[in-house]
Protein backbone atom coordinates (compact mmCIF):
# COMPACT_ATOMS: atom_id res chain seq x y z
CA UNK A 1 82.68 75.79 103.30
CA UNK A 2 86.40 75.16 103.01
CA UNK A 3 87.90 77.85 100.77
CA UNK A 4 91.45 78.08 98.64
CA UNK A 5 91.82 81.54 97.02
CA UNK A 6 95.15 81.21 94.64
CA UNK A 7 96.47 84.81 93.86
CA UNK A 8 99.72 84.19 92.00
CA UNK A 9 100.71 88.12 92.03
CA UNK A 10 100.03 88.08 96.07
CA UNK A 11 98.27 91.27 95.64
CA UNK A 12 96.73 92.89 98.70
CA UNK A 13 93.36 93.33 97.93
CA UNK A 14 92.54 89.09 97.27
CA UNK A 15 94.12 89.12 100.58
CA UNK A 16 90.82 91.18 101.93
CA UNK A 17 88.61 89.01 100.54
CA UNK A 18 90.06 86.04 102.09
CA UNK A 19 90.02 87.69 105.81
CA UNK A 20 86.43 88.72 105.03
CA UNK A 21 85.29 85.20 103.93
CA UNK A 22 87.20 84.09 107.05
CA UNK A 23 85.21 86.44 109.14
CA UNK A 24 81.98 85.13 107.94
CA UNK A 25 82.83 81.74 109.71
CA UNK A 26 84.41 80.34 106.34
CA UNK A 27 87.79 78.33 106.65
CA UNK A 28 90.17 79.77 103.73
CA UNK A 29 93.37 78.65 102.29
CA UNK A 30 94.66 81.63 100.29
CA UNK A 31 98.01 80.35 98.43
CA UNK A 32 100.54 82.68 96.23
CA UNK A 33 103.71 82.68 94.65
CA UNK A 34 106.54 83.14 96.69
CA UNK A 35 109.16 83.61 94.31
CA UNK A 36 108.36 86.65 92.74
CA UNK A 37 110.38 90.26 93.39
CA UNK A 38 107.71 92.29 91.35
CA UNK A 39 105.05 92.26 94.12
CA UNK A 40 105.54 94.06 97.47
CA UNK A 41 106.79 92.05 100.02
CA UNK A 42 105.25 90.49 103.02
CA UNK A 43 101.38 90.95 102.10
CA UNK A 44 100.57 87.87 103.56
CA UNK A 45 103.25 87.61 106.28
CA UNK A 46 101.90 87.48 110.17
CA UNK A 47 98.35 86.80 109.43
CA UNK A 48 96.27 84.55 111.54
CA UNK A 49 93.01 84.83 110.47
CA UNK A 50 93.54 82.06 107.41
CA UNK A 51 95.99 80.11 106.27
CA UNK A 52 98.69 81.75 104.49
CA UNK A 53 99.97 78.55 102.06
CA UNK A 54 102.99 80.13 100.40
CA UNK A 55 104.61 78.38 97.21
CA UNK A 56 107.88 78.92 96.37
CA UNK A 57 109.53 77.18 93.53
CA UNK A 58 113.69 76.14 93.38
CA UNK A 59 114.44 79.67 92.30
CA UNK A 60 113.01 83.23 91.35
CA UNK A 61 110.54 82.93 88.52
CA UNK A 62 112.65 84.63 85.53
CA UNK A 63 110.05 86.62 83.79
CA UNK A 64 112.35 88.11 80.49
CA UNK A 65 113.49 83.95 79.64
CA UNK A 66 110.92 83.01 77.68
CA UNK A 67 111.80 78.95 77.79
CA UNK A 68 113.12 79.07 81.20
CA UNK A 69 110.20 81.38 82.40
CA UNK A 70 107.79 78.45 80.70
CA UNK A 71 109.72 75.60 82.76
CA UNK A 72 109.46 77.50 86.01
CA UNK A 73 105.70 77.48 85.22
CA UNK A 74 105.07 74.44 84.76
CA UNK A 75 107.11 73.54 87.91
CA UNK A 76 104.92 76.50 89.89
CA UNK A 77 101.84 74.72 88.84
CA UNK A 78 102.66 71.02 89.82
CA UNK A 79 103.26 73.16 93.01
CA UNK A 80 100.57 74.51 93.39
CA UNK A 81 98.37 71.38 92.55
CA UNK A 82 100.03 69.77 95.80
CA UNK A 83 99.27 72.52 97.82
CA UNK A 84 95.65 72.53 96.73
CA UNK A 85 95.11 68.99 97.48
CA UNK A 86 96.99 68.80 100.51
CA UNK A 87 94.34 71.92 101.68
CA UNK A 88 91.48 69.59 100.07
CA UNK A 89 89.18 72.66 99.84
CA UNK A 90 85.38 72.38 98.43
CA UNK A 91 85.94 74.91 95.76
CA UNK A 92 89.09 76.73 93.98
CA UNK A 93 89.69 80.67 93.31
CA UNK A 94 92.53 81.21 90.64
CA UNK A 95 93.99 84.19 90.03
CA UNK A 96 96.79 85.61 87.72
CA UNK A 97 98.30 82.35 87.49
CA UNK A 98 100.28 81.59 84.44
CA UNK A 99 98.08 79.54 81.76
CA UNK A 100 100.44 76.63 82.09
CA UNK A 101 99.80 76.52 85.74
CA UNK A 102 96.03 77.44 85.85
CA UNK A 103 95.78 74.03 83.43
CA UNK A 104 97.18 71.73 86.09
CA UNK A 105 94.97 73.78 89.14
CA UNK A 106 92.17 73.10 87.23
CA UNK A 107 93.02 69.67 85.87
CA UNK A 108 93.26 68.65 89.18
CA UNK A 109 89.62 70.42 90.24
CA UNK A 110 88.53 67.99 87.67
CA UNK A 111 89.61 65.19 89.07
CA UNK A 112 88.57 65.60 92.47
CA UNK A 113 85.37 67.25 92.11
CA UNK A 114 86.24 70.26 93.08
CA UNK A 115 84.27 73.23 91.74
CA UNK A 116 86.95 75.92 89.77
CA UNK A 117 86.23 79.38 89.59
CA UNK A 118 88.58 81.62 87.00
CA UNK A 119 89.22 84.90 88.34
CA UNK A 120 90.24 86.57 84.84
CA UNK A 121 92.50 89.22 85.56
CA UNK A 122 94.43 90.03 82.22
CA UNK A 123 93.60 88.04 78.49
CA UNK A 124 97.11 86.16 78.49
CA UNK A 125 96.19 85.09 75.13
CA UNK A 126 96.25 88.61 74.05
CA UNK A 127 98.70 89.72 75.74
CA UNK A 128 101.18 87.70 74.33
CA UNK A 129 100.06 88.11 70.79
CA UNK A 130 100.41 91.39 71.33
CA UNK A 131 103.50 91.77 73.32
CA UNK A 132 105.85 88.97 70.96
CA UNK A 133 104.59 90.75 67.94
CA UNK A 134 107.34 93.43 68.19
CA UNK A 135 110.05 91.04 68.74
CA UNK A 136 108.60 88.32 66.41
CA UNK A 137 105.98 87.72 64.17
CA UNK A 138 106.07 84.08 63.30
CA UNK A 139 106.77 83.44 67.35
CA UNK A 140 103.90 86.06 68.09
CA UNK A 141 101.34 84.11 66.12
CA UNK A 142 102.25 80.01 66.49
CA UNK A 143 102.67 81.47 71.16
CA UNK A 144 99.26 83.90 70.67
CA UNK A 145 97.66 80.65 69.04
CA UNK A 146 98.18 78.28 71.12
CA UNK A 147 98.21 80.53 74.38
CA UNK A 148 94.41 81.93 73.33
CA UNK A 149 93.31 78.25 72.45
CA UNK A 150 94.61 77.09 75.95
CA UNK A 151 92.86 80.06 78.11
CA UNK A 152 89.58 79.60 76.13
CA UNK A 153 89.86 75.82 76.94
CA UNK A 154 90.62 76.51 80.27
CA UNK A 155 87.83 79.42 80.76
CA UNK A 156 85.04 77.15 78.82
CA UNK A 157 85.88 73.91 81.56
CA UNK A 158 85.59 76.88 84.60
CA UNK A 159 82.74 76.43 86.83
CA UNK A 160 82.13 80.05 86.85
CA UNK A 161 84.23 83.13 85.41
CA UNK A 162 84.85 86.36 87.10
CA UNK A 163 86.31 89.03 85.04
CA UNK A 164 87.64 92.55 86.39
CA UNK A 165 86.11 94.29 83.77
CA UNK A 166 82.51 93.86 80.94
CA UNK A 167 85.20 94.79 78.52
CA UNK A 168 86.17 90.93 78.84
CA UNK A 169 82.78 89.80 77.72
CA UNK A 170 83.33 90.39 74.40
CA UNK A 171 86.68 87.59 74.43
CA UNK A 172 84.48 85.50 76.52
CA UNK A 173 81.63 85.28 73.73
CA UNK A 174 84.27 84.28 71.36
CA UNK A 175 85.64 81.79 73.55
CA UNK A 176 82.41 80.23 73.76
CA UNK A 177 82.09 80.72 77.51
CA UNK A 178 78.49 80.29 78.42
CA UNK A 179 76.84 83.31 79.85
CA UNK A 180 75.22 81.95 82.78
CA UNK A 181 78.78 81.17 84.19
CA UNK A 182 80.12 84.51 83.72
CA UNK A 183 80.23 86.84 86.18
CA UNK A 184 82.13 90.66 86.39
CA UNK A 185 83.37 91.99 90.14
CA UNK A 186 85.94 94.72 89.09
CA UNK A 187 88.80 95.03 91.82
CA UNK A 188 89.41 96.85 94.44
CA UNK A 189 91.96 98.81 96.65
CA UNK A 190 92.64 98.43 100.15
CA UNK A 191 91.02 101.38 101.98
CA UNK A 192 92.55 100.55 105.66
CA UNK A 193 96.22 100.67 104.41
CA UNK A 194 95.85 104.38 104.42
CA UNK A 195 94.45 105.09 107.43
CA UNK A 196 96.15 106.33 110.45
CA UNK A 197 99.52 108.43 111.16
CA UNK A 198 101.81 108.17 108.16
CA UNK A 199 105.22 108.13 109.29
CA UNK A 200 108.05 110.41 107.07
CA UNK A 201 108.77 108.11 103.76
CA UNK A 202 110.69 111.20 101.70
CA UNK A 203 112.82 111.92 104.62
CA UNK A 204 114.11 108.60 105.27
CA UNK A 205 114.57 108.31 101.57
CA UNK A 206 116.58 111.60 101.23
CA UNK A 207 113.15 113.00 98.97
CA UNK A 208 112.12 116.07 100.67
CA UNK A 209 113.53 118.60 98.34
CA UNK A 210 110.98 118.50 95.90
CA UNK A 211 108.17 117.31 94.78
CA UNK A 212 107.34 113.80 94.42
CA UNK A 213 106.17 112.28 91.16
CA UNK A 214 105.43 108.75 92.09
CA UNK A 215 105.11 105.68 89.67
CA UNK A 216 105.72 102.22 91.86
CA UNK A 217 105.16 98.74 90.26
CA UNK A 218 105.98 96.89 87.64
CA UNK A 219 107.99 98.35 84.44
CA UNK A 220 107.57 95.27 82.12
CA UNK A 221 106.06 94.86 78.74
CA UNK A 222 103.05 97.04 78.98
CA UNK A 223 104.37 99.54 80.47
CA UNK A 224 106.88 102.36 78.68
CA UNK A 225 109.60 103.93 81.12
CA UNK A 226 110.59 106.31 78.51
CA UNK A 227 107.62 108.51 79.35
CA UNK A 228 109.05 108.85 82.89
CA UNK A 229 112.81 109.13 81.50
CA UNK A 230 110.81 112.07 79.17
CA UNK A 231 109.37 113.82 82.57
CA UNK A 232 112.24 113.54 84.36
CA UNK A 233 114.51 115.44 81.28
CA UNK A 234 111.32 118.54 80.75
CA UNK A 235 110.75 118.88 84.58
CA UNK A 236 114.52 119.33 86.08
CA UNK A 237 114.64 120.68 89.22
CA UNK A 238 111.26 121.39 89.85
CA UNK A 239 110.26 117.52 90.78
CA UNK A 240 111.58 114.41 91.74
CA UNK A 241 110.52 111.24 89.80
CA UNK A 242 110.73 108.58 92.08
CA UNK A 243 110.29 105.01 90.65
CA UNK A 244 109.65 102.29 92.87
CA UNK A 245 110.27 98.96 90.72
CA UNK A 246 113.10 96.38 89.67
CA UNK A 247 113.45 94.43 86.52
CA UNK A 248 114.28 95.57 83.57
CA UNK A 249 112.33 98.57 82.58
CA UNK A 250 113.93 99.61 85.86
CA UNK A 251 117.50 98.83 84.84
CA UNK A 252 116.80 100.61 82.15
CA UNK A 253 115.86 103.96 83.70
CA UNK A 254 118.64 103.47 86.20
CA UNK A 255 121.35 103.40 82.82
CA UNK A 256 119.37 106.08 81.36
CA UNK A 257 119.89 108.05 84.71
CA UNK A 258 123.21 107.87 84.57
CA UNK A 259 123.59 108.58 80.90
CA UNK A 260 121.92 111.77 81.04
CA UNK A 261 122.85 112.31 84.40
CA UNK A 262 119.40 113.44 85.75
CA UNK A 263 119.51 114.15 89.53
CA UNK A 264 116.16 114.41 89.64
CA UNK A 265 115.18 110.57 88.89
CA UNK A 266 115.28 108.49 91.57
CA UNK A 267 114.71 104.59 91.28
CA UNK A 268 114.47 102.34 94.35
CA UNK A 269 113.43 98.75 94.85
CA UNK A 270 110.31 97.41 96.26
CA UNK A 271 109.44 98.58 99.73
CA UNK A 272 108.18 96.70 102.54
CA UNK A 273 104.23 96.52 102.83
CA UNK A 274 104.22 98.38 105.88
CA UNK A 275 105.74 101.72 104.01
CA UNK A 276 103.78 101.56 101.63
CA UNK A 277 100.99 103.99 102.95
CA UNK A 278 103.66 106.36 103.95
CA UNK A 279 105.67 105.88 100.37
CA UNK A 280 102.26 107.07 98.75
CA UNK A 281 101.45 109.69 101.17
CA UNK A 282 104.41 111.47 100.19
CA UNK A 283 103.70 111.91 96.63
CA UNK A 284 101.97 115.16 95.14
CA UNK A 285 101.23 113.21 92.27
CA UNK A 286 101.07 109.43 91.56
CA UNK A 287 101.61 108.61 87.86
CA UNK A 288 100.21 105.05 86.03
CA UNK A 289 101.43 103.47 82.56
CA UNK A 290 100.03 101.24 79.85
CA UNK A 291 100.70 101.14 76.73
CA UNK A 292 98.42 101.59 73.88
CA UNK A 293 98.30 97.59 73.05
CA UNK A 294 97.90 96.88 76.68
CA UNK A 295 94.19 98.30 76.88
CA UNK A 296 92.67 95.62 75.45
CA UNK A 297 93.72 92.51 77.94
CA UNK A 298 94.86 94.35 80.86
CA UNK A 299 93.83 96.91 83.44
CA UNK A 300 96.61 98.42 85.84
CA UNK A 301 95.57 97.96 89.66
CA UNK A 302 97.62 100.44 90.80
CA UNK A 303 95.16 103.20 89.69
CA UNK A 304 92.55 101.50 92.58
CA UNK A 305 96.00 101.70 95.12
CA UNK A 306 96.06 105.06 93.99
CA UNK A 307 92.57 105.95 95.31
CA UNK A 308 92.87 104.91 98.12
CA UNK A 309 95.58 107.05 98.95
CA UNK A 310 93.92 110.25 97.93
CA UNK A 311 96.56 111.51 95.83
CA UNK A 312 95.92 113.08 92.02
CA UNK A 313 96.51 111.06 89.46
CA UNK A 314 98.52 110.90 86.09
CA UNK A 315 97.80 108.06 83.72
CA UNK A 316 98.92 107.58 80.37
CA UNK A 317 96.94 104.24 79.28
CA UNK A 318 94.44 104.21 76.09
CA UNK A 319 91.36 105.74 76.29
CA UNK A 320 89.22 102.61 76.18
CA UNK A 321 90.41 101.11 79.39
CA UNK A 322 88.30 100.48 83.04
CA UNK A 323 91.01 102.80 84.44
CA UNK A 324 90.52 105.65 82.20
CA UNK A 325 86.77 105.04 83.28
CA UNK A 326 87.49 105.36 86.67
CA UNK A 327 89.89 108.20 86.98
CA UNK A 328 87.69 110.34 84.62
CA UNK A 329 84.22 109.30 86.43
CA UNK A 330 85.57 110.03 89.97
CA UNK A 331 87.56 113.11 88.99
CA UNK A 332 90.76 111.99 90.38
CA UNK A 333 93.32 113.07 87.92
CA UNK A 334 93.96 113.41 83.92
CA UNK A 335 94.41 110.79 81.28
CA UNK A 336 96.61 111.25 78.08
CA UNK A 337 97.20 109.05 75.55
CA UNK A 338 99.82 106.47 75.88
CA UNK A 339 102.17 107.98 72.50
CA UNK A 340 101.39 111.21 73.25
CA UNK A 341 104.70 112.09 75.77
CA UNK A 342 104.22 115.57 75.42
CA UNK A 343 100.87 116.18 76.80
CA UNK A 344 101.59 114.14 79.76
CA UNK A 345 104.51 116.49 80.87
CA UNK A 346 102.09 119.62 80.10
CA UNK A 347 99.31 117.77 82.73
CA UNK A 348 102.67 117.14 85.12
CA UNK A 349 103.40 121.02 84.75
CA UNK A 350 100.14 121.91 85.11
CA UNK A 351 99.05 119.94 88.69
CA UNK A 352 102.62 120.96 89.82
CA UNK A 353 101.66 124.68 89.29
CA UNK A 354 97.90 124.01 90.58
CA UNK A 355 97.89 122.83 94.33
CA UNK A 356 94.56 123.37 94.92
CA UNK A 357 93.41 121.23 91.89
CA UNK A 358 95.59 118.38 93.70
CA UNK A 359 94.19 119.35 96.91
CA UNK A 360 90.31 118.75 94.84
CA UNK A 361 92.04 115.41 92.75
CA UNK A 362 93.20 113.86 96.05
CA UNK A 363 89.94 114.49 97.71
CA UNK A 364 87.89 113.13 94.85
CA UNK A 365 90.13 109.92 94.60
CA UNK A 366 89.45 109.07 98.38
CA UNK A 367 85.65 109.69 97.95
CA UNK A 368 85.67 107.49 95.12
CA UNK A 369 87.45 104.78 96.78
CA UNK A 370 85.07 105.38 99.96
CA UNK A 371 81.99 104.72 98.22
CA UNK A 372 83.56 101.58 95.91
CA UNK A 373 85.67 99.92 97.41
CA UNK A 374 83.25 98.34 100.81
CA UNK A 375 84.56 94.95 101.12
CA UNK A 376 81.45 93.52 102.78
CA UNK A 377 79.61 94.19 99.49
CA UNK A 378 82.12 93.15 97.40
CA UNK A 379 82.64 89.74 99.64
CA UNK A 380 78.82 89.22 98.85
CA UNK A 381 79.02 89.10 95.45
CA UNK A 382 82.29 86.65 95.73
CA UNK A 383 79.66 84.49 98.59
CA UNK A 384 76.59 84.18 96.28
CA UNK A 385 79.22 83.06 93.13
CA UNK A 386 80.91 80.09 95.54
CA UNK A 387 77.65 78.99 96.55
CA UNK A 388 76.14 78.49 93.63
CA UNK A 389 78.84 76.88 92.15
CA UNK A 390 78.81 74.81 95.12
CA UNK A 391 75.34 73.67 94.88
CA UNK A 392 75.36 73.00 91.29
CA UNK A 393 78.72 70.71 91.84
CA UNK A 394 77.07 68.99 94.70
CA UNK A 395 73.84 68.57 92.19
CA UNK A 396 75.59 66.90 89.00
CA UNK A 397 77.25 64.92 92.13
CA UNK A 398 73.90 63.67 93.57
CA UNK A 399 72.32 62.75 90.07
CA UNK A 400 75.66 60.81 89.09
């Protein structure tokens, strides 16, 4: 079976998957957008196991332009259809993608019989209902329309649907996705970045003063960077709040910095992949963000990251979220509610003052990931889904 797995994020853990499926005899394609700066760099660089297919548009996608952002999808996804057909694989993974460019992926599935699998990561639809609606309420509703009419086109004409999370299913009824197509594999951290001698992160970085209160990734929409601008002010010189991000919740933190002249805020770009282990590692406590509208159509991956590197964490995302699951069913940290600032800096104080209940947090986060996060099993469940979409293409094909 010939095998392209589109990630647009290029995250690490689809990455896994594809090295799996290629140790299983399977020849994989995995393609990605390579002109983004909000995903860490090089996660796909000198690999030889599949074929790395890298696309990489005229220049970096602009993510706050909301009409230029829209062109550069559109050019990303004629991409990306040329990439696909020039790898001529027998069935299609798509993840994260913009809708605009998951339409002409699939749309060109369609036309070469080529089975499509939709790996639903976030309800875009949603999302952008949600996230316009403080800016603009006539643009939220005629972009939420037509953005939740495209993905439920697009997720009805799938060959199969994986979501992240059951809390999907619920969208997916209403979409009028039938059942038997739907399928839910939640993701995954990768365990084997963390393994091994971790080399001195804080030092390099000029960090080993204090303690390290770590939030890396993304500050956009969903997320709030005033609840770190908040910890930073109430802890002082007890920790340092490192954030590990660029864009524009991180410009903003970086003026706030300065404004309130905190010394004890720290913001740095994106780090190479390879430092990443040792970037963790030198946290006593890694902190995650979503904001109370987010819980619905999005689940932050960096919690899974976060197991995996046995550290405690602090989340403040709404209660009704996979993450809050997680974190609270593997006793890896504390959850407070996304508007509630003040009880996140008491649970801050509190695992600062406790370092044998981070010792416990840490331990229970790796244990968690241990047990959860076996690739082989989870590459199984991927297996049986391509080959039954396989068969059932190569089916229709035979009675047509």
């Amino acid at each position: 079976m010939r095998i392209l797995i589109h990630d647009f994020g290029a995250y690490a853990f689809p990455v896994t998957l594809s090295q799996t499926l290629r140790d299983r005899g399977y020849d994989v394609g995995h393609a990605y957008c390579d002109s983004l700066i909000t995903t860490p760099y090089s996660v796909c660089k000198n690999l030889s196991d599949f074929t790395p297919l890298p696309i990489q548009i005229s220049r970096p996608l602009n993510k706050y332009n909301l009409v230029r952002r829209w062109i550069q999808e559109q050019e990303y996804g004629h991409l990306a259809a040329r990439v696909i057909l020039e790898f001529n694989p027998d069935i299609v993974i798509s993840a994260n993608a913009p809708l605009s460019a998951q339409r002409r992926i699939l749309e060109l599935c369609k036309r070469n019989g080529i089975p499509f699998v939709f790996w639903l990561q976030d309800l875009i639809g949603l999302a952008t209902l949600r996230v316009l609606r403080s800016k603009n309420h006539f643009l939220s509703l005629i972009a939420g329309r037509y953005f939740q009419s495209l993905e439920g086109r697009l997720l009805r004409k799938s060959d199969a649907v994986i979501s992240i999370t059951d809390d999907f299913s619920p969208a997916l009824r209403r979409f009028g996705v039938r059942p038997d197509r739907c399928y839910v594999i939640e993701n995954w951290g990768t365990l084997n970045r963390f393994e091994g001698d971790l080399s001195t992160w804080a030092q390099k970085n000029e960090l080993n003063k204090r303690p390290i209160l770590l939030y890396a990734g993304t500050l956009s929409m969903k997320h709030n960077p005033a609840i770190l601008l908040r910890l930073a002010q109430q802890l002082g010189s007890r920790a340092q709040i490192v954030v590990v991000s660029q864009g524009a919740g991180a410009d903003w933190l970086m003026k706030m910095m300065t404004e309130h002249n905190l010394d004890n805020l720290t913001i740095l770009p994106y780090q190479e992949v390879h430092q990443l282990p040792a970037m963790y590692a030198s946290a006593q406590l890694l902190l995650v963000l979503l904001t109370e509208d987010a819980g619905q159509f999005s689940v932050p991956s960096k919690v899974l990251t976060c197991l995996c590197a046995g550290r405690p964490i602090l989340a403040s995302i709404p209660r009704e979220n996979l993450a809050t699951r997680i974190i609270e069913k593997s006793g890896a940290g504390f959850v407070t509610d996304p508007s509630d600032h003040l009880e996140f800096v008491q649970k801050a104080e509190l695992l600062l003052n406790e370092p044998e209940l981070c010792q416990t947090m840490g331990k229970s986060a790796r244990k968690w990931a241990d047990e959860k996060f076996d690739i082989g099993k989870i590459t199984d469940q991927f297996e049986h889904i391509l080959k039954r979409c396989l068969s059932e293409s190569i089916l229709l094909k035979s009675r047509s």
